[in-house]
C-alpha atoms as a PDB file:
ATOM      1  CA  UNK A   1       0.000   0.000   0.000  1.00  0.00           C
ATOM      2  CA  UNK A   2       2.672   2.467   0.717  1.00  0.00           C
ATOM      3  CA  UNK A   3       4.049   2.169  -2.844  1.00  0.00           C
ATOM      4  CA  UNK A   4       0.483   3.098  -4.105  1.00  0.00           C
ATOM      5  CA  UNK A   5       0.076   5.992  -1.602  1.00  0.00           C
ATOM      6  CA  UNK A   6       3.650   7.494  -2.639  1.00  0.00           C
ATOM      7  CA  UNK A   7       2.921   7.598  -6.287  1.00  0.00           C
ATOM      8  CA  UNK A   8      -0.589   9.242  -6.146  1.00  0.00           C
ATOM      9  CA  UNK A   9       0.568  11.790  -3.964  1.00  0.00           C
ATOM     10  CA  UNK A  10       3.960  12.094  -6.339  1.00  0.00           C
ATOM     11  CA  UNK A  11       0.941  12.677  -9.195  1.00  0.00           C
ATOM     12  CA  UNK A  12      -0.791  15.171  -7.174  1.00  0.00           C
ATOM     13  CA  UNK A  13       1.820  17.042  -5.695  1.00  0.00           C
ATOM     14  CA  UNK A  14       3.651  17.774  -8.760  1.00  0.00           C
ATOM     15  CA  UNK A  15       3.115  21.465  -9.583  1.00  0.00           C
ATOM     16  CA  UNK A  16       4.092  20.751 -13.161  1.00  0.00           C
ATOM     17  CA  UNK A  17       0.528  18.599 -13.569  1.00  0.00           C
ATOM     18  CA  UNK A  18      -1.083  21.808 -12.977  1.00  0.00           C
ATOM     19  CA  UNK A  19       0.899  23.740 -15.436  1.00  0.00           C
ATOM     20  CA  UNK A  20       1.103  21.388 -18.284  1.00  0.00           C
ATOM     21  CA  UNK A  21      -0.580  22.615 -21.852  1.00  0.00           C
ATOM     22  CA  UNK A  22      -2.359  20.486 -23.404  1.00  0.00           C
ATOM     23  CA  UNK A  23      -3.246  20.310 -27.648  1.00  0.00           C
ATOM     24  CA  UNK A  24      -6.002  18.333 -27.164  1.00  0.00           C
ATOM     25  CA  UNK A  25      -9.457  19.017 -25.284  1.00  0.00           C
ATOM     26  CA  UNK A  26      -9.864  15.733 -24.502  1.00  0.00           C
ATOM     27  CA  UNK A  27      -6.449  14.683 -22.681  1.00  0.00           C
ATOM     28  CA  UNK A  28      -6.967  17.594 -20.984  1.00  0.00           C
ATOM     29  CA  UNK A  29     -10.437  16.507 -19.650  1.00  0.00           C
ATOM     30  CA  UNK A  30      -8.622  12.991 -18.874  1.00  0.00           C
ATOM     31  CA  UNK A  31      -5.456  14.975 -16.799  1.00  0.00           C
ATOM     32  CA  UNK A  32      -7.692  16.761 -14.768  1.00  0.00           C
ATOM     33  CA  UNK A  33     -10.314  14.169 -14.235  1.00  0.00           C
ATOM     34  CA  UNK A  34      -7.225  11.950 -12.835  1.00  0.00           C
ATOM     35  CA  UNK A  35      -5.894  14.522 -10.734  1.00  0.00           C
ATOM     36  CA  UNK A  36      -9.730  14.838  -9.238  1.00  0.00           C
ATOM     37  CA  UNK A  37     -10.041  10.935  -8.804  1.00  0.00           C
ATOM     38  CA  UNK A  38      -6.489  10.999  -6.887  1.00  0.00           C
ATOM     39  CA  UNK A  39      -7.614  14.188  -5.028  1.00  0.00           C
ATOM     40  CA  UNK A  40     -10.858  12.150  -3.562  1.00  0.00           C
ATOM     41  CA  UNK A  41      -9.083   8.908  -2.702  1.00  0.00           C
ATOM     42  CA  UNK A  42      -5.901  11.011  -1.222  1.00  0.00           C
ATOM     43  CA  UNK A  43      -8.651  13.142   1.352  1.00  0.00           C
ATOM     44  CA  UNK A  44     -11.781  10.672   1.559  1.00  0.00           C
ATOM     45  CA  UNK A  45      -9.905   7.455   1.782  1.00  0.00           C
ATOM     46  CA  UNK A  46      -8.532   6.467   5.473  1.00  0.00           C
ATOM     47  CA  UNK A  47      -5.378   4.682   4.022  1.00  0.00           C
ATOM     48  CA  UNK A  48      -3.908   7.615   3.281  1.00  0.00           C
ATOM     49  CA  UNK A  49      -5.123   9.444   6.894  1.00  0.00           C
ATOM     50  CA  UNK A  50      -1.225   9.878   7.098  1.00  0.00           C
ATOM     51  CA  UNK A  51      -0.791  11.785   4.274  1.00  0.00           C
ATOM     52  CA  UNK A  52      -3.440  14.213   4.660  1.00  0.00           C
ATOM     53  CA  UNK A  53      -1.706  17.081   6.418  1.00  0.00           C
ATOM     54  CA  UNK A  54       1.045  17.264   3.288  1.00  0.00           C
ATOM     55  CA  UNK A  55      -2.267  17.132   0.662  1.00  0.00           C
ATOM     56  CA  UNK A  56      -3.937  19.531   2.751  1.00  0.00           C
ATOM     57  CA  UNK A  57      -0.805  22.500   2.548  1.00  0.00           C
ATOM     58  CA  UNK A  58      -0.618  21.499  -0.955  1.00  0.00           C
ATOM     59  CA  UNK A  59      -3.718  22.836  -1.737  1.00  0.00           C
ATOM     60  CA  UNK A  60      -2.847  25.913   0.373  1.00  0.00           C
ATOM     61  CA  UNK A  61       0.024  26.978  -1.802  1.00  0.00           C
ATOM     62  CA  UNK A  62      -1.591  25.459  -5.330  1.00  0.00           C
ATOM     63  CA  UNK A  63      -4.324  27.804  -6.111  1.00  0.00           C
ATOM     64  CA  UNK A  64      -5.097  25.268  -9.336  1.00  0.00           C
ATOM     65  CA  UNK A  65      -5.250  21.796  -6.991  1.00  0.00           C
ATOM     66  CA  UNK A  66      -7.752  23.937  -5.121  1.00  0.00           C
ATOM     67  CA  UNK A  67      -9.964  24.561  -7.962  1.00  0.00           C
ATOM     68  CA  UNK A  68      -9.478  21.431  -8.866  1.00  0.00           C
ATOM     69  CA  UNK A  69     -10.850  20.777  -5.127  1.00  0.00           C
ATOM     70  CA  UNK A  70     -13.918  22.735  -6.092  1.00  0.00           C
ATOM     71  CA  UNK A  71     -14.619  20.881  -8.915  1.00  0.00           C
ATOM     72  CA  UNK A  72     -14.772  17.687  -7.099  1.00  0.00           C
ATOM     73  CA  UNK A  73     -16.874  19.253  -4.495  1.00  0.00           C
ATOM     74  CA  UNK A  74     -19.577  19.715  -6.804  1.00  0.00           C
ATOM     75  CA  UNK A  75     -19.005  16.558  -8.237  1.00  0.00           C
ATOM     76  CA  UNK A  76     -18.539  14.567  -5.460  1.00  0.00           C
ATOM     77  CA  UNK A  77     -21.349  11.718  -3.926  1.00  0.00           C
ATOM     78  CA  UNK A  78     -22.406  12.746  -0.563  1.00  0.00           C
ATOM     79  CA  UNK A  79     -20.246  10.299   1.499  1.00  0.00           C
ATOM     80  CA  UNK A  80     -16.779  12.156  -0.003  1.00  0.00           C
ATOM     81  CA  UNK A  81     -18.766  15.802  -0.392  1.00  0.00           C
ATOM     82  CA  UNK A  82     -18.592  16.381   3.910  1.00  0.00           C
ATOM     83  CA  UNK A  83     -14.715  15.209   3.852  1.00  0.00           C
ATOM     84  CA  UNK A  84     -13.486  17.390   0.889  1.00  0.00           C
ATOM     85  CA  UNK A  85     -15.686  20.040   2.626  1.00  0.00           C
ATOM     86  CA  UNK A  86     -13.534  19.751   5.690  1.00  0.00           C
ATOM     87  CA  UNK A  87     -10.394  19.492   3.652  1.00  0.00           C
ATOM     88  CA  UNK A  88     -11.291  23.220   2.882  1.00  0.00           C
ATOM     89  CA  UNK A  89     -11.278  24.930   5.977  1.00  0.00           C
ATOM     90  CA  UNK A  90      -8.511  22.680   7.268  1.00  0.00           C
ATOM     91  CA  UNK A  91      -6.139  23.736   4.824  1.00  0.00           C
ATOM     92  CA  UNK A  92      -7.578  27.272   5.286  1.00  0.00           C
ATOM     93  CA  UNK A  93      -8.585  27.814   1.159  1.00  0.00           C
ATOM     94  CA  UNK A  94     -10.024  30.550   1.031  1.00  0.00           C
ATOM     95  CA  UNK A  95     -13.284  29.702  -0.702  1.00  0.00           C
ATOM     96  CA  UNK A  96     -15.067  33.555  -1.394  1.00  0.00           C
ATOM     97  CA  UNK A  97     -15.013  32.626  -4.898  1.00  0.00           C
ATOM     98  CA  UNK A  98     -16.867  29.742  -4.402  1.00  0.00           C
ATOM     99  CA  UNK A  99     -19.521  31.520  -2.401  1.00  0.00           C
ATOM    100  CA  UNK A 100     -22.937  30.453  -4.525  1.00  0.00           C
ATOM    101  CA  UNK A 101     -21.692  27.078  -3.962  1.00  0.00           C
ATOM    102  CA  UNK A 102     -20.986  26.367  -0.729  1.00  0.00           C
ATOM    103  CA  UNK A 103     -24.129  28.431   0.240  1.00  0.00           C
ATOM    104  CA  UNK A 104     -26.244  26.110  -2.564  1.00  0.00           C
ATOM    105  CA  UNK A 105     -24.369  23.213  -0.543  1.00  0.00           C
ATOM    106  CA  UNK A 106     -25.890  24.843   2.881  1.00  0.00           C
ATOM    107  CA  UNK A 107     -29.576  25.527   1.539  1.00  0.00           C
ATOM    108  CA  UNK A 108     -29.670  21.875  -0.237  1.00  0.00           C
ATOM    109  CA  UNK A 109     -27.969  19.083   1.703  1.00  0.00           C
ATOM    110  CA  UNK A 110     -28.216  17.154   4.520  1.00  0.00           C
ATOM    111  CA  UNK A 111     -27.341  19.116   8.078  1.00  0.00           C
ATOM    112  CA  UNK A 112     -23.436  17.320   8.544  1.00  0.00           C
ATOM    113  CA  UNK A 113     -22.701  18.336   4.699  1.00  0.00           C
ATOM    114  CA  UNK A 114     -24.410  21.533   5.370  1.00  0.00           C
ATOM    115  CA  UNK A 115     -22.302  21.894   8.704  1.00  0.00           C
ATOM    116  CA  UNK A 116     -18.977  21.611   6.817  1.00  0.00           C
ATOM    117  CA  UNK A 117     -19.711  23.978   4.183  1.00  0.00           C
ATOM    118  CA  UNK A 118     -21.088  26.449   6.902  1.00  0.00           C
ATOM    119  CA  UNK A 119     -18.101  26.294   8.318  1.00  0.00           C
ATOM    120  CA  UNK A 120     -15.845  26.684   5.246  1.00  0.00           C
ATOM    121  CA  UNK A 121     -17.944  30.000   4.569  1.00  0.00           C
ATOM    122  CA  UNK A 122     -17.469  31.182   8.522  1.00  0.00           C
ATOM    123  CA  UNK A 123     -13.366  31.036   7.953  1.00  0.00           C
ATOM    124  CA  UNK A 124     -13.564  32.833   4.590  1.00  0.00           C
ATOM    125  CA  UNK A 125     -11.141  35.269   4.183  1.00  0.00           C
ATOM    126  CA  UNK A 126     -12.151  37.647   1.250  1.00  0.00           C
ATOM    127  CA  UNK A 127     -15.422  39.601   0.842  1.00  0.00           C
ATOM    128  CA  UNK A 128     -18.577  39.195  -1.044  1.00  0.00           C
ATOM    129  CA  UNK A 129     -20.670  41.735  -3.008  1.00  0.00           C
ATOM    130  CA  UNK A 130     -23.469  43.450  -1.608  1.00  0.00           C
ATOM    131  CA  UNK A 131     -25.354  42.286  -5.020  1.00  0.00           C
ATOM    132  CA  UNK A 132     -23.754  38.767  -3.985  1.00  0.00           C
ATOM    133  CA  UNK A 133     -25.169  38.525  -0.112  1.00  0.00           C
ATOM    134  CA  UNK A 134     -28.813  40.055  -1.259  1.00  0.00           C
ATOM    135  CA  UNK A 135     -28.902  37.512  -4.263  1.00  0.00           C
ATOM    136  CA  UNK A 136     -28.464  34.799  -1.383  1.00  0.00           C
ATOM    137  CA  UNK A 137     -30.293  36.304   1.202  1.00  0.00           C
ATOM    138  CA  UNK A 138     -33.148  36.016  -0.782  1.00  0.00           C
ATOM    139  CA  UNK A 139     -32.912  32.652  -1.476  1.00  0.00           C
ATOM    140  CA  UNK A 140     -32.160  31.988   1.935  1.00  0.00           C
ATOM    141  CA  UNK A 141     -35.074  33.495   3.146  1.00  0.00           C
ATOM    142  CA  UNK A 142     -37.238  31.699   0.605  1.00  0.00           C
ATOM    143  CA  UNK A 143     -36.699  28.344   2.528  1.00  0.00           C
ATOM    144  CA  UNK A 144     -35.986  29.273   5.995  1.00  0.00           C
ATOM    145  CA  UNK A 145     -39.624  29.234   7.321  1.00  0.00           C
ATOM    146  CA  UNK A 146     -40.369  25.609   6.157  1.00  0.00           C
ATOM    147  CA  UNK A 147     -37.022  24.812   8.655  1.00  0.00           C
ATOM    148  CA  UNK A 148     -36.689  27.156  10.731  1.00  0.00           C
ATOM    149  CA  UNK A 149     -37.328  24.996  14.126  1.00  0.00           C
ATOM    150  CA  UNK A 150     -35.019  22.451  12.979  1.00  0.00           C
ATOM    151  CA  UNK A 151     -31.147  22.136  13.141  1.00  0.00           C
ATOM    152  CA  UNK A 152     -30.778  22.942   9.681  1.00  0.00           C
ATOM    153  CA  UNK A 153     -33.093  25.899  10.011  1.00  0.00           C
ATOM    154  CA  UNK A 154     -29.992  26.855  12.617  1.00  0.00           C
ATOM    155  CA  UNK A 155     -27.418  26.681  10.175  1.00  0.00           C
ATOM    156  CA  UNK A 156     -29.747  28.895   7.623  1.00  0.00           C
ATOM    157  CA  UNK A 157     -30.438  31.034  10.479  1.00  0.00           C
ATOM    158  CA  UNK A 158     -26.384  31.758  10.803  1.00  0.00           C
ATOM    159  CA  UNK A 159     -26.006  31.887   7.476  1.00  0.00           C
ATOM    160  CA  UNK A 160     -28.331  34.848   7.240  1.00  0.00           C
ATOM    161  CA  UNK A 161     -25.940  36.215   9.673  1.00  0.00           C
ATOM    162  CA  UNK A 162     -22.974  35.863   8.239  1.00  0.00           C
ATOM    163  CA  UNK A 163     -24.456  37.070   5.109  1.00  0.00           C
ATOM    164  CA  UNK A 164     -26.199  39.980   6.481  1.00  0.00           C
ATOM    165  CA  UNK A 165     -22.670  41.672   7.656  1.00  0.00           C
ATOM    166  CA  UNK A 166     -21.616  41.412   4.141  1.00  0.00           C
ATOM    167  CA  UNK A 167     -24.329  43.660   2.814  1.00  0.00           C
END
């Protein structure tokens, strides 16, 4: 197993696989779709619990392995979704770009998944437009009634606040 775990993270960590032009669409789809398959097994899989702190200030300093987290966030079956989630405000991404998403991720899925992405959005560091915080406000506010006296109603409920100081 070790030999396994030592060359996916030798095929994530390399900065080059980030950096690499491609002529064709298509092997370009296939690079990147490895790199998120490796991503997933290197945070969601406990065999390679060891290894997580090195993946984790990887994605800190690559600002294109954490897009490439993104994209496997929204791709990802619940089960992996609440661990990559984690792997976000662990490794202290700042995710403002990502806003819509993780607040879609809040408003949509079950309370733990909803949890971690709550919590992702509490230790962003940039800020988000007033436009941006109404839009999703709104939205917010649309569905918070139905749940409002359950525990997922709480995490909508501290969403609004969080959103409500960026407007």
């Amino acid at each position: 197993m070790p030999l396994k775990r030592d060359l996916l993270k030798e095929k994530l960590l390399d900065p080059r696989a980030y950096n690499t032009v491609f002529i064709s669409i298509e092997d370009e789809n296939k690079a990147k779709k490895e790199q998120m398959d490796i991503l997933i097994e290197l945070i969601c899989d406990e065999r390679h619990k060891v290894d997580r702190t090195q993946v984790l200030a990887f994605l800190k300093k690559e600002p294109k392995a954490a897009d490439l987290l993104m994209t496997a966030i929204s791709e990802a079956t619940s089960e992996n979704k609440k661990k990559l989630l984690t792997a976000c405000w662990e490794a202290d991404l700042d995710c403002t770009p990502n806003m819509d998403m993780f607040a879609e991720i809040v408003m949509k899925e079950d309370f733990p998944i909803a949890m971690e992405a709550l919590t992702s959005i509490e230790n962003m560091h940039g800020l988000i437009s007033t436009t941006q915080a109404e839009s999703l406000l709104n939205r917010i506010m649309e569905i918070y009634p139905a749940q409002a006296d359950t525990p997922k109603g709480h995490l909508l409920a501290d969403l609004i606040e969080l959103l409500r100081k960026w407007q």
